[in-house]
N, C-alpha and C. Protein backbone atom coordinates (compact mmCIF):
# COMPACT_ATOMS: atom_id res chain seq x y z
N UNK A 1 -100.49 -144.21 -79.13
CA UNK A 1 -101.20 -143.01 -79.52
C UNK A 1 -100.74 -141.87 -78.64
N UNK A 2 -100.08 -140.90 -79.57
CA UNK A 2 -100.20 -139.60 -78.43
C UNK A 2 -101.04 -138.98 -77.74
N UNK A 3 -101.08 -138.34 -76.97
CA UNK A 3 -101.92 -137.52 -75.93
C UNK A 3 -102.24 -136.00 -76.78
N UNK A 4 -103.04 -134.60 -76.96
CA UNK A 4 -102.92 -133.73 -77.50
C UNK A 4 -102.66 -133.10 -76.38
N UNK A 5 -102.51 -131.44 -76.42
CA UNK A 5 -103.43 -131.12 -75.18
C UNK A 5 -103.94 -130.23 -76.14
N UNK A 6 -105.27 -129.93 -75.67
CA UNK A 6 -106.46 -129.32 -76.31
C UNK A 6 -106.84 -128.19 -75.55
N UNK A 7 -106.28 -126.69 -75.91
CA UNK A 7 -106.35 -125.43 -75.19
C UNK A 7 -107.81 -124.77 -76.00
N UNK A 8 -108.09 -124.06 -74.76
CA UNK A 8 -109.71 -123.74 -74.96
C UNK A 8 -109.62 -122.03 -73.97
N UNK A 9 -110.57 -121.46 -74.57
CA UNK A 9 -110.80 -120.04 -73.95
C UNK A 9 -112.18 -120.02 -72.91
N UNK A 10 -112.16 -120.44 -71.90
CA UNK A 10 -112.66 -120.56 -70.66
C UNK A 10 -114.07 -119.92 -71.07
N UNK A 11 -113.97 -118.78 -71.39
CA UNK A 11 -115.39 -118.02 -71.35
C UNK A 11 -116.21 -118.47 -72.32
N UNK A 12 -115.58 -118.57 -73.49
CA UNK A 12 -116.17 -118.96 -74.51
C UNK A 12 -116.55 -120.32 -74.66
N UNK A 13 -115.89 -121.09 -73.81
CA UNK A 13 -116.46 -122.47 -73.57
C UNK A 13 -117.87 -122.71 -73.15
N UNK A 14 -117.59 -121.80 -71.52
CA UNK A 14 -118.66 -121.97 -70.95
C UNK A 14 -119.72 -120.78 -71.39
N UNK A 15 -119.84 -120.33 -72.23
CA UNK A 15 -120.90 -119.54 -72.81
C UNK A 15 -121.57 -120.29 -73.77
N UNK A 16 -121.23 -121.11 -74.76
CA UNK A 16 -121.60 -122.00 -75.12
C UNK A 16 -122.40 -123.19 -74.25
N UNK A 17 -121.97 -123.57 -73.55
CA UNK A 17 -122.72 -124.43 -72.42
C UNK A 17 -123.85 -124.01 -72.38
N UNK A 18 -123.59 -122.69 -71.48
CA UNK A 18 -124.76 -122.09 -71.07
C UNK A 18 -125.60 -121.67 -72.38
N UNK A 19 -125.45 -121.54 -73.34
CA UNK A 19 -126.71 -120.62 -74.45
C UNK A 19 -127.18 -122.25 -74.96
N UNK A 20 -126.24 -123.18 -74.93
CA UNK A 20 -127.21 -124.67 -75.07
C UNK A 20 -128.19 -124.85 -74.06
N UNK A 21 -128.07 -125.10 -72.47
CA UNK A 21 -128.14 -125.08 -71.67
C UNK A 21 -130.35 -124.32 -71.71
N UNK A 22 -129.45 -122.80 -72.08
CA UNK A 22 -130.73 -122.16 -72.54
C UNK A 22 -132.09 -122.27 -72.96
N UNK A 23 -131.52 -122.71 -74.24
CA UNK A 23 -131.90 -122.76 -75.44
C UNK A 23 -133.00 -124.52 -75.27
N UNK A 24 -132.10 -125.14 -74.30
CA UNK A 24 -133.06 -126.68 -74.29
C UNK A 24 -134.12 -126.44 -72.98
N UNK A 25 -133.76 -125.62 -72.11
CA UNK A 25 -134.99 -125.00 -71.07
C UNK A 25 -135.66 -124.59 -71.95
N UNK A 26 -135.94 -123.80 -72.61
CA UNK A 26 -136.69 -122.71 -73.67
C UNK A 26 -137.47 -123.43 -74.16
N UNK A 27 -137.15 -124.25 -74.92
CA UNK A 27 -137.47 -125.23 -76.34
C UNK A 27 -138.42 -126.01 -75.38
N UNK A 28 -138.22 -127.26 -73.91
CA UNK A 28 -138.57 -127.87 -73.37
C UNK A 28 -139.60 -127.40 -72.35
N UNK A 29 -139.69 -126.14 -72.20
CA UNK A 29 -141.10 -126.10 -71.03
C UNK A 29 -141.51 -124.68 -71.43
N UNK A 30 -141.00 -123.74 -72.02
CA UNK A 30 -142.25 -122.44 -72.68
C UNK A 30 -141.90 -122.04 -73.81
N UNK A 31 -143.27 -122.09 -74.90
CA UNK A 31 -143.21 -121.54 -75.83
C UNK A 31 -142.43 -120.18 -76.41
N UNK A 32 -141.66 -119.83 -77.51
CA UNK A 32 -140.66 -118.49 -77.83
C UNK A 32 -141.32 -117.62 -77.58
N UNK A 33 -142.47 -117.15 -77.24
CA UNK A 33 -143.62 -116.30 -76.74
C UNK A 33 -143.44 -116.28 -75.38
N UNK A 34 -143.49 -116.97 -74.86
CA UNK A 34 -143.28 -116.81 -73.35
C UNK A 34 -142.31 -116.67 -72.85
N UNK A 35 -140.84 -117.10 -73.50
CA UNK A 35 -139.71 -117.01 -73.05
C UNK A 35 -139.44 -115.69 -73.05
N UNK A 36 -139.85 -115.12 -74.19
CA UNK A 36 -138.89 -113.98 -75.27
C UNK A 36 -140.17 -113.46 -75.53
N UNK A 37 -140.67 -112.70 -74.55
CA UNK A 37 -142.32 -111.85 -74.98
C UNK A 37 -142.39 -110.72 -76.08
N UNK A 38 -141.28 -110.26 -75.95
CA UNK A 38 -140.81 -109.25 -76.99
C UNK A 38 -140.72 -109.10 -78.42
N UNK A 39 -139.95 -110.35 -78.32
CA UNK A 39 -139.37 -111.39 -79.47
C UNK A 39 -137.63 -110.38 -79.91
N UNK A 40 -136.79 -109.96 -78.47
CA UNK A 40 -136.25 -109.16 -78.80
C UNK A 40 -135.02 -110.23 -78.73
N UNK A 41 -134.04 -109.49 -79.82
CA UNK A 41 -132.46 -110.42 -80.21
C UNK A 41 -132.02 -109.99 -79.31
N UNK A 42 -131.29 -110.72 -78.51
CA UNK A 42 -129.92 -110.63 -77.60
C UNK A 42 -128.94 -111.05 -78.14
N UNK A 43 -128.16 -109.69 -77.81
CA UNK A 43 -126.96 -110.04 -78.45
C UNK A 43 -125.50 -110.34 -77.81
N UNK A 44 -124.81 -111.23 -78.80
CA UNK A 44 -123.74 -112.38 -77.96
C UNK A 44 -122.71 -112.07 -78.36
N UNK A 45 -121.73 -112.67 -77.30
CA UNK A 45 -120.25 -112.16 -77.65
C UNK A 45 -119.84 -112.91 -79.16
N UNK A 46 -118.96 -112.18 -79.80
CA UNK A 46 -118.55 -113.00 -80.69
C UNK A 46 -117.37 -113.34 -80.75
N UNK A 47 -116.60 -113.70 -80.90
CA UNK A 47 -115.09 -114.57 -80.76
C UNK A 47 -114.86 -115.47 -81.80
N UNK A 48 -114.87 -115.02 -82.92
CA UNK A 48 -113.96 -116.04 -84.34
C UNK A 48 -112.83 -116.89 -83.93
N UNK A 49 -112.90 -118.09 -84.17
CA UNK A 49 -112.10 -118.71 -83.99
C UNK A 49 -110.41 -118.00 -84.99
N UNK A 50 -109.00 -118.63 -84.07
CA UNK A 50 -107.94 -117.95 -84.82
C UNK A 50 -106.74 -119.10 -84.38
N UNK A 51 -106.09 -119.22 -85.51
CA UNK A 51 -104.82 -119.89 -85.12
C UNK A 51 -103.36 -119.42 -85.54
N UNK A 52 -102.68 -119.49 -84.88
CA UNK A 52 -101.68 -119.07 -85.17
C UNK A 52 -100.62 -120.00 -85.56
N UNK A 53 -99.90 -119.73 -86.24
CA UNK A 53 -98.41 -121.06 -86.69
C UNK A 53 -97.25 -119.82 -86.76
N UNK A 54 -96.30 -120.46 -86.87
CA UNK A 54 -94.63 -120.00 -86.82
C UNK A 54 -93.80 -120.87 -87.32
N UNK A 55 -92.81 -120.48 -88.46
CA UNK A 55 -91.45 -121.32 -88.35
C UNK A 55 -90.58 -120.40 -88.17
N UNK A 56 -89.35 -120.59 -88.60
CA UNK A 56 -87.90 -119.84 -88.89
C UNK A 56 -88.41 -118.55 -89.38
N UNK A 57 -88.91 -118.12 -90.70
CA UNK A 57 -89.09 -117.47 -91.52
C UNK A 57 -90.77 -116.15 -91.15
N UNK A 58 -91.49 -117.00 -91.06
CA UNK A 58 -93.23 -116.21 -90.68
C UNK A 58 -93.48 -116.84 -89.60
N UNK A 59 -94.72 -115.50 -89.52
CA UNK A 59 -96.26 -116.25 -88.58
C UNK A 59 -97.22 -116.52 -89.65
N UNK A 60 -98.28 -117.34 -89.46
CA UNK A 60 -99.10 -117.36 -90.30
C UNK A 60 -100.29 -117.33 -89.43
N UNK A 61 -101.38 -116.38 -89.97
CA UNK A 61 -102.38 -116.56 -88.41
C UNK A 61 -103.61 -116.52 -89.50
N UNK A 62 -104.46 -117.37 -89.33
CA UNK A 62 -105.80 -117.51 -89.76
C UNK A 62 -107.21 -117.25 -88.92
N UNK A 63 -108.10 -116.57 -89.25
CA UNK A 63 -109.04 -115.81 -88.57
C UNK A 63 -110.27 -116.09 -89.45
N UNK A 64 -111.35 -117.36 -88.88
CA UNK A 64 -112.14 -117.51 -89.51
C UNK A 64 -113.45 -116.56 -89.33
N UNK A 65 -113.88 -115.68 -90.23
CA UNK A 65 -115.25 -114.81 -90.45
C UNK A 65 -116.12 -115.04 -91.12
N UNK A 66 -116.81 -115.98 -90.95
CA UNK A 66 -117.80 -116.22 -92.00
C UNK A 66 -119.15 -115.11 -92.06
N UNK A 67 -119.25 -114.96 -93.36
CA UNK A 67 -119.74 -113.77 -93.39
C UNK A 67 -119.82 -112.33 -92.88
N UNK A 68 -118.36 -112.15 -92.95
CA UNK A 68 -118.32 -110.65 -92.83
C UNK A 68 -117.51 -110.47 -94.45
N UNK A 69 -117.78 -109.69 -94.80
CA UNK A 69 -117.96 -109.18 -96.21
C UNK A 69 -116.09 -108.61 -95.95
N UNK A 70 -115.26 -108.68 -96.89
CA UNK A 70 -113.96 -107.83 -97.01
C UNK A 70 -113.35 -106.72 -96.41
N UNK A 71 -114.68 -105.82 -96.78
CA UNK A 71 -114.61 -104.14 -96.71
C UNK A 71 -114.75 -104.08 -95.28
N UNK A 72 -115.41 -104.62 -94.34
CA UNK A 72 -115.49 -104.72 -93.13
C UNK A 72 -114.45 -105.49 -92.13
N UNK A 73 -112.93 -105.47 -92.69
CA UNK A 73 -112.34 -106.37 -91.93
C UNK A 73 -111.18 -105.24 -92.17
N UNK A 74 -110.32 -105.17 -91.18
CA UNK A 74 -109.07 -104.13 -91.37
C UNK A 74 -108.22 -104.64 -89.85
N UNK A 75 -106.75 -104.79 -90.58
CA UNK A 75 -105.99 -104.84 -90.21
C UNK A 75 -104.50 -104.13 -90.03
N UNK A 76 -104.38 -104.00 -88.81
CA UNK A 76 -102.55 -103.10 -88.34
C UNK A 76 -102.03 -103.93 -87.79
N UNK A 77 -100.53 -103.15 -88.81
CA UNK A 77 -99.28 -103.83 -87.82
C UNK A 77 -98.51 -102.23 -87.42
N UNK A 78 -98.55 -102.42 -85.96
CA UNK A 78 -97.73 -101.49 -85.23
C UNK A 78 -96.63 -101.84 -84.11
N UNK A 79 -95.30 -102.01 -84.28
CA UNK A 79 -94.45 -102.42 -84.01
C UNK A 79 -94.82 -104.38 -84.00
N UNK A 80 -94.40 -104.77 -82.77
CA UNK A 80 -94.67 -106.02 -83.24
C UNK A 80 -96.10 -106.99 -82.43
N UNK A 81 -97.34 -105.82 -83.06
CA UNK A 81 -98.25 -106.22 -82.44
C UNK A 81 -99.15 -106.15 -84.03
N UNK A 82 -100.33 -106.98 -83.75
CA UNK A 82 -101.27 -106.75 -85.00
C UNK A 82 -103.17 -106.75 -84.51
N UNK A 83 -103.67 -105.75 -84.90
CA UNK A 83 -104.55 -105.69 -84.22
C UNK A 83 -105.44 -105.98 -85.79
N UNK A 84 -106.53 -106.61 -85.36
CA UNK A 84 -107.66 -107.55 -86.31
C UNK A 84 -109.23 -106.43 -86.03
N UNK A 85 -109.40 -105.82 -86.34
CA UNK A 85 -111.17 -105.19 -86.15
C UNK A 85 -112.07 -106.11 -87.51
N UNK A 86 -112.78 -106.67 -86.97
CA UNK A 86 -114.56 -106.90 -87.94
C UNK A 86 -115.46 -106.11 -87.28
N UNK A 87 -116.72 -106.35 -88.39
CA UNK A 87 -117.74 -106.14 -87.91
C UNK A 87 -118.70 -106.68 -89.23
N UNK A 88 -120.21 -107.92 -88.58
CA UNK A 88 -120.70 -108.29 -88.88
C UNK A 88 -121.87 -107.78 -89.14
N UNK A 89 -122.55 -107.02 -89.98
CA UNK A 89 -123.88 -106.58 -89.38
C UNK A 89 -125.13 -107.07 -90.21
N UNK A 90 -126.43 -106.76 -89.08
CA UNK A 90 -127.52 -107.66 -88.99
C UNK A 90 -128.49 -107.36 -90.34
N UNK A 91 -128.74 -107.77 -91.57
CA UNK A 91 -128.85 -107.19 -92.87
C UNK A 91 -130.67 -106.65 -92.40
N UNK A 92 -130.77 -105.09 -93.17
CA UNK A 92 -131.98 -104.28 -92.23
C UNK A 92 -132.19 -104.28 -94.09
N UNK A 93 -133.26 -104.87 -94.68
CA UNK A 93 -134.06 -104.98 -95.75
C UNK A 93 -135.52 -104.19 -96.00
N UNK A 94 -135.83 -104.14 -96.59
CA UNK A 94 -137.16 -102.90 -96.85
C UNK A 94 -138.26 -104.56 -96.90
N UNK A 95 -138.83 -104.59 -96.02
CA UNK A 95 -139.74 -105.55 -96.08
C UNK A 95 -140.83 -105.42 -96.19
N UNK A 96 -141.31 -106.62 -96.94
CA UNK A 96 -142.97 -106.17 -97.74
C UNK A 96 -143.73 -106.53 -96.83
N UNK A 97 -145.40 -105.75 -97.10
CA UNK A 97 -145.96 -105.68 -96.17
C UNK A 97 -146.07 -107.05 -95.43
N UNK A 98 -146.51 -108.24 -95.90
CA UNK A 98 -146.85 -109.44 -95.31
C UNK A 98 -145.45 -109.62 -94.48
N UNK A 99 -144.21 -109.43 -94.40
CA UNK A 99 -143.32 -109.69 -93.57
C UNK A 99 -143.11 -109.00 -92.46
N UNK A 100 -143.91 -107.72 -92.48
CA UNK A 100 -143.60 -106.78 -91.18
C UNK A 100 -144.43 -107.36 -89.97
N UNK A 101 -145.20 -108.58 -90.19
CA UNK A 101 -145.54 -109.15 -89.19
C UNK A 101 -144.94 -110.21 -88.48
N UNK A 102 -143.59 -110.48 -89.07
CA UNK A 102 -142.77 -111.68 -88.46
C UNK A 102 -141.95 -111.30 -87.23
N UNK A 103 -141.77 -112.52 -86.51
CA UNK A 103 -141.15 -112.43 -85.54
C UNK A 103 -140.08 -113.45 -85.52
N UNK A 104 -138.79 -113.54 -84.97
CA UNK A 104 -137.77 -114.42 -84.86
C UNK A 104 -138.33 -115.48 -84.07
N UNK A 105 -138.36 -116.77 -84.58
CA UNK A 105 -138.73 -118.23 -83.76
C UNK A 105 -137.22 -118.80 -83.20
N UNK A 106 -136.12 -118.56 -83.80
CA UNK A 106 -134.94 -118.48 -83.43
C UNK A 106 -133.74 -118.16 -84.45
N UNK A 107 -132.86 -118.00 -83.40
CA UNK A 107 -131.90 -116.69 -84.24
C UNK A 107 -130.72 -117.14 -83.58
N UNK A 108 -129.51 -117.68 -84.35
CA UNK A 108 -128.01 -118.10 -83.60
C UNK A 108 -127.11 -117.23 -84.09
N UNK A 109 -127.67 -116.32 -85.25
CA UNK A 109 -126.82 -115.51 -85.75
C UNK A 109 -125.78 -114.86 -84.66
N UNK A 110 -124.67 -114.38 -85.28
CA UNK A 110 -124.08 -113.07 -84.11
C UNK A 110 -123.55 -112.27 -84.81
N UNK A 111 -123.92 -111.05 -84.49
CA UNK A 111 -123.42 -109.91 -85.64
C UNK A 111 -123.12 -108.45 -84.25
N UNK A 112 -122.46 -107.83 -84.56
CA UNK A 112 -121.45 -106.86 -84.24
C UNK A 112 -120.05 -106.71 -84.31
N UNK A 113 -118.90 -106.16 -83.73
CA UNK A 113 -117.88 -105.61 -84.03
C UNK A 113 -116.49 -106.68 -83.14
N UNK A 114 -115.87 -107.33 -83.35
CA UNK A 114 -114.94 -108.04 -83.33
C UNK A 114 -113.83 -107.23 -83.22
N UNK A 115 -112.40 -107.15 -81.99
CA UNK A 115 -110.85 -106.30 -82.32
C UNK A 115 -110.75 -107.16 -81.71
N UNK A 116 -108.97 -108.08 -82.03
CA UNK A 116 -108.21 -108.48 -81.16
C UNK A 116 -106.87 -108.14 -81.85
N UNK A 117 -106.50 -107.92 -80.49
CA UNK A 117 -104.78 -107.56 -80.69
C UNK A 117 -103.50 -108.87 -80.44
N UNK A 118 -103.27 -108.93 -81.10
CA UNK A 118 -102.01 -110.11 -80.81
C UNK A 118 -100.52 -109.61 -81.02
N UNK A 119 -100.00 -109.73 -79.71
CA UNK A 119 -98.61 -109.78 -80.07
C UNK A 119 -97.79 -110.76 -80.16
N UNK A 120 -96.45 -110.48 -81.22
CA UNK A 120 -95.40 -111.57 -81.40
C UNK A 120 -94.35 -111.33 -80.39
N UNK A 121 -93.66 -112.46 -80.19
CA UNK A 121 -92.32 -112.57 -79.64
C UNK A 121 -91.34 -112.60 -80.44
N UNK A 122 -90.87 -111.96 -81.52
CA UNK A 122 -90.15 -111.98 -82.63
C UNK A 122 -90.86 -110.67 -83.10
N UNK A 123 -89.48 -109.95 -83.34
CA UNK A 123 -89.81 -108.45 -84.61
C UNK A 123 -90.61 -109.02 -86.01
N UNK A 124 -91.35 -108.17 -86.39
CA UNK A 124 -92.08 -108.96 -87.45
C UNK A 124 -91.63 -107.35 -88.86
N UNK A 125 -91.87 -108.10 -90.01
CA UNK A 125 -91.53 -107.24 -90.91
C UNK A 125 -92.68 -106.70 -91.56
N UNK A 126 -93.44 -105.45 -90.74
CA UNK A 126 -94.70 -105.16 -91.49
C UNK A 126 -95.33 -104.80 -92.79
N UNK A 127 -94.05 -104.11 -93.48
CA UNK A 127 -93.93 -103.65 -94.67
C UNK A 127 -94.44 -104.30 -95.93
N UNK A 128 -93.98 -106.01 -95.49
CA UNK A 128 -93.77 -107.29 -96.30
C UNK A 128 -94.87 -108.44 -95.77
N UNK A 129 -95.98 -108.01 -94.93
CA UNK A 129 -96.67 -108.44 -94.50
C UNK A 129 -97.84 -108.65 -95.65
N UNK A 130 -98.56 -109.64 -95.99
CA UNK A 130 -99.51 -109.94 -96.52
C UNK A 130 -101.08 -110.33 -95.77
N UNK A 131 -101.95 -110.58 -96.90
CA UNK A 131 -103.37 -110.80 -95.94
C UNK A 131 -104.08 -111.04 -97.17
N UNK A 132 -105.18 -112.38 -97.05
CA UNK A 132 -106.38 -112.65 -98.62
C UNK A 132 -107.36 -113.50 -97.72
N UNK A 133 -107.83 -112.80 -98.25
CA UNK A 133 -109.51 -113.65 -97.57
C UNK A 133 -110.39 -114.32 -98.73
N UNK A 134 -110.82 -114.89 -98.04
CA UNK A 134 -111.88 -115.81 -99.11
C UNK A 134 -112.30 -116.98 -98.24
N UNK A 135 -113.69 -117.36 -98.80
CA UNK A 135 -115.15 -118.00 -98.52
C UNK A 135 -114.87 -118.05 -96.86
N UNK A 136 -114.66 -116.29 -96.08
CA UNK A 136 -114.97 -116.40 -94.92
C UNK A 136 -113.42 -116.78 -93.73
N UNK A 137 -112.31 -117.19 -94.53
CA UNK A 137 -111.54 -117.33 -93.66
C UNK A 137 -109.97 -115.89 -94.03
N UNK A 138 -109.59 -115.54 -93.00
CA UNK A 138 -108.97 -114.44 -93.70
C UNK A 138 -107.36 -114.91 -92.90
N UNK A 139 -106.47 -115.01 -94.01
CA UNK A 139 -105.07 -115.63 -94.01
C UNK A 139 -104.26 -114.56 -93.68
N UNK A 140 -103.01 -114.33 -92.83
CA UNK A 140 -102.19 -113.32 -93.11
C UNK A 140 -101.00 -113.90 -92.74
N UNK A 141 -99.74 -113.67 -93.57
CA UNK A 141 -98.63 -113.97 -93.66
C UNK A 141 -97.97 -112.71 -92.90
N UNK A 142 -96.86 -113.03 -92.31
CA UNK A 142 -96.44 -112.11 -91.91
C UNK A 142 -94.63 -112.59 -91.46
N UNK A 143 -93.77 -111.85 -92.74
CA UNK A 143 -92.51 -112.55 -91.93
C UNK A 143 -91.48 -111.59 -90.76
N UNK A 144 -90.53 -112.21 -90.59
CA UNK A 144 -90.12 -112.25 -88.88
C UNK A 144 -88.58 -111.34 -89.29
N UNK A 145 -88.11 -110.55 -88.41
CA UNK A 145 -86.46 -110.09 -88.74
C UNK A 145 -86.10 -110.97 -88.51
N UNK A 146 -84.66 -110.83 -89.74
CA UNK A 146 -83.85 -111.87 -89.15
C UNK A 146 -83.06 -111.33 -88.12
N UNK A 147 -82.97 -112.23 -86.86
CA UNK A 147 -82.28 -111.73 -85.96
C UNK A 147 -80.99 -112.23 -85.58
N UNK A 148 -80.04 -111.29 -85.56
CA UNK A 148 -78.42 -112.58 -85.33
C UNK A 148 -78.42 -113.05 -84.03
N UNK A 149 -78.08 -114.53 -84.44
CA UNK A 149 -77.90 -115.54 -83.38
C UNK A 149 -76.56 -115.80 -82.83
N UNK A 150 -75.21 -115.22 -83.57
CA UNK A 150 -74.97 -115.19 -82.82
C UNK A 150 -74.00 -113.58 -82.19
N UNK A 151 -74.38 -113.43 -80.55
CA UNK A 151 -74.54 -112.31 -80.07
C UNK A 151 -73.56 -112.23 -78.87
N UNK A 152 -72.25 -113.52 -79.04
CA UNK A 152 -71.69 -113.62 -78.01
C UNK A 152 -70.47 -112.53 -78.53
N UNK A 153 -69.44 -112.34 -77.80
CA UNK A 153 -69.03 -111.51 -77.85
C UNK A 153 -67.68 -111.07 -76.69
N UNK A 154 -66.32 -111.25 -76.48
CA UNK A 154 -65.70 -111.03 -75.52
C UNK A 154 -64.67 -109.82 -76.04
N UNK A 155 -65.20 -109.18 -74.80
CA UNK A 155 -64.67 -107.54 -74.52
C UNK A 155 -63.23 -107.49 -73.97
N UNK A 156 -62.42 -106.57 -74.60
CA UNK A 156 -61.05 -106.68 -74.29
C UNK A 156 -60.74 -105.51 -73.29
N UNK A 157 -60.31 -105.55 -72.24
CA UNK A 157 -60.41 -104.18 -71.43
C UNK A 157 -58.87 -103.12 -71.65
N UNK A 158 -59.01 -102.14 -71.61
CA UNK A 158 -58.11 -101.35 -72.20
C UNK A 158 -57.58 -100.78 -71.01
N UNK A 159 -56.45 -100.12 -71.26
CA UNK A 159 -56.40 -98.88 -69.98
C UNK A 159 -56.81 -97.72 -70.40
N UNK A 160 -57.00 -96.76 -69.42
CA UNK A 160 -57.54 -95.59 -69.79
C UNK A 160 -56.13 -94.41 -69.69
């Protein structure tokens, strides 16, 4: 059996820990009333998971958003960098009277504004760049210059 290695984003690891961590203090010795007197949302980093692939030809980078709606997702390519903006937001409904008395018992949602910038190591061809989203995961193709390989080259010296 091979070995993987399994790369992880430090903060986001241990932020997770910790909001479990939380969340089982909370649950285990004071009521959401006592914890959270307010009953006010705190709000959390968000970090969509993203992967990237490469062959000869593209990148292919996938950016899962579940539930952020289309219109709210925009993407650039400027030289050979691509920058990703979302934004999730918290749906504000005209609520009837019997609901204006509720309070959140708990809430994992995360909603606000998402940018990450990624750059390639390879010229990328923005022009010819693609992107389709659907049920939440948003795909973008993106292919690569071709670059000549070979770049060797011997110089003949002249007189002047």
């Amino acid at each position: 059996m091979k070995n993987e290695i399994m790369l992880r984003e430090p903060e986001l690891y241990f932020d997770s820990i910790h909001q479990e961590l939380n969340n089982f203090l909370r649950d285990t010795f004071f009521s959401n009333t006592f914890a959270n007197p307010l009953n006010i949302k705190k709000k959390s980093v968000w970090r969509p998971a993203i992967e990237i692939k490469q062959n000869d030809k593209n990148y292919k980078v996938k950016v899962q958003l579940p539930g952020v709606k289309k219109e709210d997702i925009d993407v650039e390519l400027d030289n050979d960098f691509m920058t990703i903006t979302a934004e999730i937001r918290e749906e504000k409904e005209e609520k009837a009277e019997a609901e204006k008395n509720e309070r959140y018992h708990t809430s994992e949602f995360r909603y606000g504004k998402y940018k990450r910038t990624i750059s390639f190591d390879n010229p990328i061809l923005a022009d010819k760049a693609d992107a389709h989203y659907e049920n939440g995961l948003l795909v973008i193709t993106i292919p690569k210059q071709e670059i000549e390989t070979n770049t060797k080259k011997k110089l003949e010296i002249h007189d002047k």
